[in-house]
Protein backbone atom coordinates (compact mmCIF):
# COMPACT_ATOMS: atom_id res chain seq x y z
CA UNK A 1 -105.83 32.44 -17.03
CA UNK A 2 -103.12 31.73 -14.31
CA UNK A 3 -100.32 34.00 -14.08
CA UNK A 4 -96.84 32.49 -14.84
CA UNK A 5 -93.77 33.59 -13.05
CA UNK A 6 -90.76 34.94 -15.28
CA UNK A 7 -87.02 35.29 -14.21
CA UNK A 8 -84.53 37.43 -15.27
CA UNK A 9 -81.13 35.42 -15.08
CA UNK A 10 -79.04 38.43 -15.58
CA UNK A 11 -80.25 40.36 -12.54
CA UNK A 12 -82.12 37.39 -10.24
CA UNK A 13 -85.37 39.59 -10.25
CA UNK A 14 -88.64 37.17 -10.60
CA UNK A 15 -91.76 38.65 -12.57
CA UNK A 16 -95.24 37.16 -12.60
CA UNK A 17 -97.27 37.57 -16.33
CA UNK A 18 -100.26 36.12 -17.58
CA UNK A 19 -100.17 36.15 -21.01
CA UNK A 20 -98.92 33.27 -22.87
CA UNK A 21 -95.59 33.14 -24.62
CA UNK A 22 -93.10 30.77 -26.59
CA UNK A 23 -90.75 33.07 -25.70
CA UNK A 24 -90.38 35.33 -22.51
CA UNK A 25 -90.92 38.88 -22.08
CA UNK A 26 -87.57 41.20 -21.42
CA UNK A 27 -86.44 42.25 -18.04
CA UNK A 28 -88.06 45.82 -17.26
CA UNK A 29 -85.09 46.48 -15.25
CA UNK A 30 -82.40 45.27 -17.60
CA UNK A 31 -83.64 44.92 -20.69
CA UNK A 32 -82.96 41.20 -21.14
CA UNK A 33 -84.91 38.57 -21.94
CA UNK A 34 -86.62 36.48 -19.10
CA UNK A 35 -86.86 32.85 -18.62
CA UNK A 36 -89.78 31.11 -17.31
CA UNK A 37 -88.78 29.90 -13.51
CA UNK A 38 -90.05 26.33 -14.62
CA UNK A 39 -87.59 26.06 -16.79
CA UNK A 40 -84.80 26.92 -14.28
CA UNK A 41 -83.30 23.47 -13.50
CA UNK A 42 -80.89 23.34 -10.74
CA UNK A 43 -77.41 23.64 -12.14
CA UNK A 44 -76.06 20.21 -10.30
CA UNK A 45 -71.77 19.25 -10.43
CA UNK A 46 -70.69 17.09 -13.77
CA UNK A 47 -69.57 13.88 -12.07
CA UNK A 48 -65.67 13.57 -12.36
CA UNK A 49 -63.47 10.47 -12.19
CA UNK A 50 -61.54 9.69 -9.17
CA UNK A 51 -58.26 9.19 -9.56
CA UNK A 52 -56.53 7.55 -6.31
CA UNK A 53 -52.92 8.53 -5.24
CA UNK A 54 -50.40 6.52 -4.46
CA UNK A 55 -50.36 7.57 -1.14
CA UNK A 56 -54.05 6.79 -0.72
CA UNK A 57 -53.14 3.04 -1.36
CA UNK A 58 -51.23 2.60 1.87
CA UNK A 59 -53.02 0.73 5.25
CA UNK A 60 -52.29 4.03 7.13
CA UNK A 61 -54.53 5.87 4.22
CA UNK A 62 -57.07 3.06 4.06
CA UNK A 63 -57.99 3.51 7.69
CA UNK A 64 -57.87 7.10 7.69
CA UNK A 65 -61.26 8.74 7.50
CA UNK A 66 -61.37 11.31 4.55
CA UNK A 67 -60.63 14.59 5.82
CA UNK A 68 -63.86 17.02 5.91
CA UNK A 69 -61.72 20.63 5.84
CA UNK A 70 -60.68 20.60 2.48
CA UNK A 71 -60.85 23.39 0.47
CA UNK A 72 -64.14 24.09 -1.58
CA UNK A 73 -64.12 26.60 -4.42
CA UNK A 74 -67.06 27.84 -4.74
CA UNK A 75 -68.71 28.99 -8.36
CA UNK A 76 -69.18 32.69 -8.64
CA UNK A 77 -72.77 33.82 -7.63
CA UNK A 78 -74.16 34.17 -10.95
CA UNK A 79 -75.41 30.50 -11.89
CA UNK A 80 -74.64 29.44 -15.71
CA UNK A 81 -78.29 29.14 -17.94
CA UNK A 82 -78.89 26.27 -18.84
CA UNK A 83 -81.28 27.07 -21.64
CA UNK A 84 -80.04 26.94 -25.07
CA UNK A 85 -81.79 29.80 -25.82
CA UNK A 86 -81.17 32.01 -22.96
CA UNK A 87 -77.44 31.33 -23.71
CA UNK A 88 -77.68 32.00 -27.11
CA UNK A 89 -79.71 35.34 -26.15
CA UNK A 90 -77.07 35.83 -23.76
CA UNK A 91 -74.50 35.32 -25.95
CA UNK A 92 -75.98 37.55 -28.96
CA UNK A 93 -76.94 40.17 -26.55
CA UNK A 94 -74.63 42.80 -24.18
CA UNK A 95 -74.64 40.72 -21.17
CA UNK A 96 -71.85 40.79 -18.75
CA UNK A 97 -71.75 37.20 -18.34
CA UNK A 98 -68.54 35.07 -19.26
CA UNK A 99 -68.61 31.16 -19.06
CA UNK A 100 -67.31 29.94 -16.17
CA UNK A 101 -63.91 28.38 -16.33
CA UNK A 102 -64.39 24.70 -15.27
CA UNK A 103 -61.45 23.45 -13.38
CA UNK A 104 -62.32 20.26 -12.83
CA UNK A 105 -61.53 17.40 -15.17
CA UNK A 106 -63.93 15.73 -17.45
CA UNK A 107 -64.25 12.47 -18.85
CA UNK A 108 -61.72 13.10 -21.88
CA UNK A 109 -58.70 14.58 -20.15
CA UNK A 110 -55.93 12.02 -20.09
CA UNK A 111 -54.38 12.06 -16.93
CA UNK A 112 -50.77 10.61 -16.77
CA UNK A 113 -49.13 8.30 -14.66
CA UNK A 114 -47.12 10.08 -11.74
CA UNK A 115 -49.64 13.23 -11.95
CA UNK A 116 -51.50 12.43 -9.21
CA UNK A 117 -55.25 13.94 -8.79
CA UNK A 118 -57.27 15.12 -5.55
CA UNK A 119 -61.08 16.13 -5.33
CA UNK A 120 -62.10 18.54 -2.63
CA UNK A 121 -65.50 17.77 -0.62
CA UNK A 122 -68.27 20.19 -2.12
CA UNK A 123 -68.80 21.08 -5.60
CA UNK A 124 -66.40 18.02 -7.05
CA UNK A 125 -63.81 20.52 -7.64
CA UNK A 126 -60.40 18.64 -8.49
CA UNK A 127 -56.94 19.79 -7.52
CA UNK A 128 -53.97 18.55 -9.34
CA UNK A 129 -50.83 17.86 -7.00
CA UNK A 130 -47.76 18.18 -9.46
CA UNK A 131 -45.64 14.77 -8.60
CA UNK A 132 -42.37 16.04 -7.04
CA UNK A 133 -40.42 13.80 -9.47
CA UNK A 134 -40.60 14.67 -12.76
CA UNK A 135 -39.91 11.99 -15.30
CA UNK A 136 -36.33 11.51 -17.21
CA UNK A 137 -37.59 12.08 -20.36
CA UNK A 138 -39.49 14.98 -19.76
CA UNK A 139 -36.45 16.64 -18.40
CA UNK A 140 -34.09 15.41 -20.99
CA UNK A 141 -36.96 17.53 -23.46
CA UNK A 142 -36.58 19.92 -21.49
CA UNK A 143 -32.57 20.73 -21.61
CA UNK A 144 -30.84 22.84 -24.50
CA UNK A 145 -29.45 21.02 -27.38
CA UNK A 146 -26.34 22.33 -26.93
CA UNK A 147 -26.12 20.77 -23.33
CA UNK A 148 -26.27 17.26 -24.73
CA UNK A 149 -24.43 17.62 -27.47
CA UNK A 150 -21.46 15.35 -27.21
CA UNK A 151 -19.79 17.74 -29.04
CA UNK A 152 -19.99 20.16 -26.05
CA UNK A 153 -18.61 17.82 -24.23
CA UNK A 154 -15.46 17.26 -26.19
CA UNK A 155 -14.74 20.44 -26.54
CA UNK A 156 -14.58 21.28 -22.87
CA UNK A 157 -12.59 18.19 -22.19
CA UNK A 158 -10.14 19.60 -25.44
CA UNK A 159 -9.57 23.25 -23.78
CA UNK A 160 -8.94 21.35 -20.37
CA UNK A 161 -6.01 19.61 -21.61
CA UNK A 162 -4.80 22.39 -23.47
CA UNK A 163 -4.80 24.52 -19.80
CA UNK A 164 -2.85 21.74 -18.27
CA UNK A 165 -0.52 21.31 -20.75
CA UNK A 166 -0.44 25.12 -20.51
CA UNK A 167 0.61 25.25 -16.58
CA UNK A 168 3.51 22.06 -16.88
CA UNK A 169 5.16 23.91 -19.74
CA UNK A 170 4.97 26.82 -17.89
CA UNK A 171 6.44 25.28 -14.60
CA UNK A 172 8.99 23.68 -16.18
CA UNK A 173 10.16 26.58 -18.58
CA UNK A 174 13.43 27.13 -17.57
CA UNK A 175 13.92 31.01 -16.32
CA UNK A 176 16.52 33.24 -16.92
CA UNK A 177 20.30 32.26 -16.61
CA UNK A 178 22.47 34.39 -14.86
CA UNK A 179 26.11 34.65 -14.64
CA UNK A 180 27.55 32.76 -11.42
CA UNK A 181 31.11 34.24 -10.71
CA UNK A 182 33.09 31.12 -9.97
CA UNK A 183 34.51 30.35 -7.01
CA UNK A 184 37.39 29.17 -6.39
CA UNK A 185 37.68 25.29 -5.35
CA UNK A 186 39.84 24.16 -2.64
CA UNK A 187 42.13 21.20 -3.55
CA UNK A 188 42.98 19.23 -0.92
CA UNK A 189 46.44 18.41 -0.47
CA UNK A 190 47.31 14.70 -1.31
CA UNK A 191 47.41 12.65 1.40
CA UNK A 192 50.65 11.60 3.31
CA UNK A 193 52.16 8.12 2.13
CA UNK A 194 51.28 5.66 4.91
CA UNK A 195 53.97 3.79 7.09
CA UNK A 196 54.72 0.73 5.42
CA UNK A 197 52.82 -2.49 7.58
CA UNK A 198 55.45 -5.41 7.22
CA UNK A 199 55.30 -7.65 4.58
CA UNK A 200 55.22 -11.04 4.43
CA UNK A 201 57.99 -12.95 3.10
CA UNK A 202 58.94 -16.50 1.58
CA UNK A 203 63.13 -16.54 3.15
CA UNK A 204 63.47 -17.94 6.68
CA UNK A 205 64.16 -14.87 8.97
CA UNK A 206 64.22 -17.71 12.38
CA UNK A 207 66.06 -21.31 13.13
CA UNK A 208 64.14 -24.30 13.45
CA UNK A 209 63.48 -24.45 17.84
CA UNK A 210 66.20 -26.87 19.39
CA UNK A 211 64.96 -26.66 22.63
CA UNK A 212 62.91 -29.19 24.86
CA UNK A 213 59.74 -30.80 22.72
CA UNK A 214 56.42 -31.66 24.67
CA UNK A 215 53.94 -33.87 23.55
CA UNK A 216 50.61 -31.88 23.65
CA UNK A 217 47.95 -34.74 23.44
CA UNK A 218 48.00 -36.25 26.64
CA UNK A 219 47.55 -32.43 27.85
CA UNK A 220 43.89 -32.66 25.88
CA UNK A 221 40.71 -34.11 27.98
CA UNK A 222 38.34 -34.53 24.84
CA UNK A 223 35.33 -33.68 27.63
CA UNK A 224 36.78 -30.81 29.15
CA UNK A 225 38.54 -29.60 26.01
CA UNK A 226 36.31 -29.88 23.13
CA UNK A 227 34.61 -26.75 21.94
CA UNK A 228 32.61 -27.48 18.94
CA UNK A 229 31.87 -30.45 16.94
CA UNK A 230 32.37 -34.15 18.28
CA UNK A 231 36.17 -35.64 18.62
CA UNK A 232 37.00 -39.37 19.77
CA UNK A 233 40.73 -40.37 20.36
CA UNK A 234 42.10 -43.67 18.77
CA UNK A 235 45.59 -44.91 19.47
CA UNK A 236 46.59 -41.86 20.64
CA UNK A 237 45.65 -39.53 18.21
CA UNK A 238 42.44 -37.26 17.90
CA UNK A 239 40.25 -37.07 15.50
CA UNK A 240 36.91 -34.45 14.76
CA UNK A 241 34.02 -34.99 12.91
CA UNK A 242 32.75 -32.98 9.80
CA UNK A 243 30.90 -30.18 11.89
CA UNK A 244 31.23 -26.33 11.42
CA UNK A 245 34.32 -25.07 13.25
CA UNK A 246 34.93 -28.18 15.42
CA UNK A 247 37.64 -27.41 17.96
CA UNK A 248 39.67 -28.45 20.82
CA UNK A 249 41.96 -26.60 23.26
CA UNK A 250 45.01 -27.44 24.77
CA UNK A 251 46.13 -26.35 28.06
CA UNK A 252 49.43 -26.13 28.29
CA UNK A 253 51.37 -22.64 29.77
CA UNK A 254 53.10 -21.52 26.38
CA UNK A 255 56.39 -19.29 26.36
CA UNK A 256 57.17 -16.10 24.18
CA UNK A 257 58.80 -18.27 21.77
CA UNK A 258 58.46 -21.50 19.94
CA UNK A 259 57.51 -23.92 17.41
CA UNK A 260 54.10 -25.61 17.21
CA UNK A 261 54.12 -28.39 15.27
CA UNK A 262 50.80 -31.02 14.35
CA UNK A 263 50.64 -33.78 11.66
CA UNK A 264 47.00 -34.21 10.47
CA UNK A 265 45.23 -36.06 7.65
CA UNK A 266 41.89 -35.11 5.97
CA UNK A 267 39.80 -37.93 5.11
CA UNK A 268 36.83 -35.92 3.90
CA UNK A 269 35.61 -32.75 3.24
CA UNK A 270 36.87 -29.78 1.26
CA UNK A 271 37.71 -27.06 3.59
CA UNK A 272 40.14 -26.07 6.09
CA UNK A 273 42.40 -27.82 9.11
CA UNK A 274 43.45 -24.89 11.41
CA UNK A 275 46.02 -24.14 14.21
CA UNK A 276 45.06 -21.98 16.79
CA UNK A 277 48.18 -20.23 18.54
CA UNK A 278 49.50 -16.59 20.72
CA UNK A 279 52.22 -14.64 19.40
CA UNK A 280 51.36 -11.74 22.16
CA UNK A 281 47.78 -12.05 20.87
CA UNK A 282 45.31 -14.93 19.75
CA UNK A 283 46.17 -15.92 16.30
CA UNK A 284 45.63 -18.94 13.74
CA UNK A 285 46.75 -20.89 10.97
CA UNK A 286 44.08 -21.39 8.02
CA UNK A 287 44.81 -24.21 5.91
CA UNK A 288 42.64 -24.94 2.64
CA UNK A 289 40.10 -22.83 3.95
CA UNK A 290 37.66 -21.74 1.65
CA UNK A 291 36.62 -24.56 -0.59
CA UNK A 292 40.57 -25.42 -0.46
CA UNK A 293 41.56 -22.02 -1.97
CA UNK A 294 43.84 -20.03 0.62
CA UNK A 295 46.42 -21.05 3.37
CA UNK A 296 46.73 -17.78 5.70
CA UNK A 297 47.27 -16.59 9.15
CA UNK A 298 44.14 -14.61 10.65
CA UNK A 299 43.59 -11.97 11.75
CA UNK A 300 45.66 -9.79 10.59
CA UNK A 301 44.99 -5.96 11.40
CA UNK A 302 41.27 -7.29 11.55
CA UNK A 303 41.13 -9.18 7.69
CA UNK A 304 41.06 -12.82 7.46
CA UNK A 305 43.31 -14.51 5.19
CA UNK A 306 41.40 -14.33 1.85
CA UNK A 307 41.65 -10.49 1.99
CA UNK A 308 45.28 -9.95 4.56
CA UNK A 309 48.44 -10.55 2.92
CA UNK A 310 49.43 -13.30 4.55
CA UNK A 311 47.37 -15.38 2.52
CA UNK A 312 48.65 -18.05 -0.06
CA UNK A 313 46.37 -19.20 -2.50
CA UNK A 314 46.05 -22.80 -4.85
CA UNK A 315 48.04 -25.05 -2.52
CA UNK A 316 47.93 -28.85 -3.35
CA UNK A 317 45.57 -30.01 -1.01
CA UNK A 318 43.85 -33.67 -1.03
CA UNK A 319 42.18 -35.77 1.43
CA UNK A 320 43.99 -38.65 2.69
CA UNK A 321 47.51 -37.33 2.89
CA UNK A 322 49.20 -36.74 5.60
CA UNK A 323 50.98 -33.17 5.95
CA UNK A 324 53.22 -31.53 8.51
CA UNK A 325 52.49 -28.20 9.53
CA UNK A 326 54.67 -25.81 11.42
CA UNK A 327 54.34 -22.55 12.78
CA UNK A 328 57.00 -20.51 14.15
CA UNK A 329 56.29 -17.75 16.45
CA UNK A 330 58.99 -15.03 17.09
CA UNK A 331 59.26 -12.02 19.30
CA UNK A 332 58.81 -10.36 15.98
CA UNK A 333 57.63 -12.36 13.47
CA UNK A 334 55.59 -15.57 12.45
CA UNK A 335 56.10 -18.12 10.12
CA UNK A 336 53.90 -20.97 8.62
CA UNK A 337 55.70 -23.66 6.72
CA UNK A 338 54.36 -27.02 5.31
CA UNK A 339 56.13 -29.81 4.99
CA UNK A 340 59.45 -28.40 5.40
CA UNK A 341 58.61 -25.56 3.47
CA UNK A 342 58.11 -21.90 3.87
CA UNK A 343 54.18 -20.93 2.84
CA UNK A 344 53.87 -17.44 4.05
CA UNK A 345 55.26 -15.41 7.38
CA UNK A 346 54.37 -12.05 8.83
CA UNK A 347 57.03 -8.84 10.58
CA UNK A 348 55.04 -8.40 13.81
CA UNK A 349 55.12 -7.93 17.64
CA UNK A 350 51.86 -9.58 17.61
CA UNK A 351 50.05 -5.89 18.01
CA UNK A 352 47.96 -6.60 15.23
CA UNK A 353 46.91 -10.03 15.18
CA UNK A 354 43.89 -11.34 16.64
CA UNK A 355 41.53 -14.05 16.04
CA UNK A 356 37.53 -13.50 16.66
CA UNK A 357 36.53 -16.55 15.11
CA UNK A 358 37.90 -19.71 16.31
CA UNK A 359 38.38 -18.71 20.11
CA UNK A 360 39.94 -21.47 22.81
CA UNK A 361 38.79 -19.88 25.94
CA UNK A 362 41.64 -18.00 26.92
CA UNK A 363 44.32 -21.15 26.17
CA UNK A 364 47.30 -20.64 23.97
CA UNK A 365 46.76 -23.20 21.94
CA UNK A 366 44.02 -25.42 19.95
CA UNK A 367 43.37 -27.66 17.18
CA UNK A 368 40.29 -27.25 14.71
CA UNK A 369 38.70 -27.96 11.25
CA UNK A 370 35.66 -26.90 9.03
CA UNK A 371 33.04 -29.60 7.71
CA UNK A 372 35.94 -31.58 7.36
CA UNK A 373 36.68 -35.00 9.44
CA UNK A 374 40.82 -34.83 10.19
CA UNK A 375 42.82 -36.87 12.13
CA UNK A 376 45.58 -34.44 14.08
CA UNK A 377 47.95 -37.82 14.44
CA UNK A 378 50.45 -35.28 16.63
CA UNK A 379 51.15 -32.51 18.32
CA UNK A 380 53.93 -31.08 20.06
CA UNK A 381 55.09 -27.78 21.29
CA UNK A 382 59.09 -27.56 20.70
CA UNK A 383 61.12 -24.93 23.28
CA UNK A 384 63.48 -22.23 21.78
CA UNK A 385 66.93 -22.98 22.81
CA UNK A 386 68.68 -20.17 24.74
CA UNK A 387 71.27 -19.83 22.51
CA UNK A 388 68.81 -19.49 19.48
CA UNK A 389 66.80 -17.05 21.13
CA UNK A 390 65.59 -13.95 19.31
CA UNK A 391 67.08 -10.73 20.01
């Protein structure tokens, strides 16, 4: 009868025996039972899946040979039986054999999305690469309740405004008040009473001139003369157009002392016919001027006439009569009177007076008006008589 061979899985001795048996024999050596080494059957890999990773999809991966120096776990040296009833032996029995953990994944696992899966070369042995982002939801399962509780939430934002609330009332508490010895306050002593400045006055304090009277228009050369605004003379009288501040000068040498007197008409507008003259310094006669409200000299002590108090206000004042206008002009005083009578007149030695606003170049006297057309029909320049002088 031919021998049969006999293997003892336990210790990986072989035994030869000729007698025939359903079962095996035991293992002299251990004591276990043998298998016949027919019915030894190479223990081959359980085919896995494949599961391709993301980064496997790319060209660059696609033309990249698979890499042959990956890691291959290797199964421990003694092989698994593959018997039922040497395992069941086994199992019944003292052996030291343990299953072998299998680490790879069979055909039941459920593999996620995002998890992706790697197989080494060798023995099909998979390795799972944990994705480096972990989904939302899993996270959100993964925080304490308390965390999300919008509760939580409210709470902290509560305490916060309670803290700053805290540090403003603390800021703003007022501290301690302390007794401040008071000090003693010096009072100025009231000022001095100013020098009177003269006064104007409605009496005469001057005669009329008596002296020598010059006609000043043939003295006026409309192209040499005009300063502002167009004039035109007709029939020997001059006439300006309604521009802003039209004026004319006239050259003629004044003396300290005399009367200047002009007869003008307005025919349209509603402002102002002046009379530039020097009483020691530049001066002028405002008549009407604003809007037809105040009839001043200016500048006195640097005011115009609205604000100096020289002016005269609410005059009767319409276009198309003709008015006479006088100004007297003293060694210490000036006077304006219309027709023949006294509007306003000023104490002065002409210190104060000035006039920034309707200058002649340096002449002593000039004619003007303000968006008002006027014929000036006269004007003449009449000499103080000796006798009459001013003392």
């Amino acid at each position: 009868m031919a021998s049969r061979t006999w293997k003892c899985v336990p210790c990986g001795k072989a035994f030869q025996s000729s007698q025939p048996r359903t079962v095996g024999p035991n293992c002299p050596a251990c004591g276990k039972p043998l298998s016949s080494a027919g019915s030894i059957a190479p223990r081959l890999p359980t085919p896995q899946p494949r599961v391709v990773t993301r980064h496997e999809t790319s060209p660059a991966a696609r033309r990249r040979p698979a890499s042959r120096t990956a890691t291959v776990s290797r199964s421990p040296a003694t092989p698994r039986p593959v018997d039922p009833v040497e395992a069941l032996a086994g199992i019944s029995s003292s052996s030291p054999w343990s299953p072998e953990p299998d680490h790879g994944l069979s055909s039941g696992t459920p593999v996620t999305s995002g998890t992706p899966v790697t197989f080494a070369e060798g023995p099909f042995q998979a390795r799972v690469e944990e994705s480096p982002k972990t989904p939302a939801a899993v996270v959100a399962r993964s925080r304490p309740a308390w965390v999300t509780s919008p509760w939580t939430w409210a709470s902290v934002g509560g305490v916060a405004v309670a803290v700053v609330f805290s540090v403003i009332f603390i800021m703003n508490r007022p501290g301690p008040t302390r007794a401040v010895a008071a000090r003693p306050v010096a009072i100025p002593p009231p000022p001095q009473a100013a020098s009177p400045s003269p006064l104007p006055t409605t009496e005469p304090t001057t005669t009329a001139a008596t002296g020598r009277t010059i006609d000043l228009i043939p003295y006026i050369d409309l192209g040499r003369d005009a300063l502002g605004g167009h004039w035109r003379m007709d029939g020997g009288a001059i006439i300006s157009d309604a521009s802003h501040r039209a004026r004319v000068a006239i050259r003629y040498r004044i003396p300290r002392e005399y009367d200047f007197r002009v007869q003008f008409t307005q025919v349209d507008g509603d402002n102002c016919a002046v009379q530039m003259f020097t009483a020691g310094n530049p001066c002028m006669l405002v008549m009407g001027g604003w809007k037809r409200t105040v009839t001043g000299f200016q500048q006195i002590a640097g005011k115009s006439a609205n604000v100096n108090p020289t002016g005269v206000r609410d005059l009767d004042w319409d276009n198309g009569r003709k008015h006479t206008s006088t100004i007297r002009v003293r060694r210490q005083s000036i006077e304006a009177w219309l027709d023949g009578k006294l509007i306003t007149s000023y104490k002065t030695d002409g210190s104060d007076l000035s006039n920034r606003d309707w200058e002649v170049n340096g002449y002593g006297l000039g004619l003007g008006s303000e968006v008002s057309s006027t014929i000036f029909h006269s004007a003449e320049l009449i000499e103080v008589n000796p006798e009459h002088a001013s003392r």
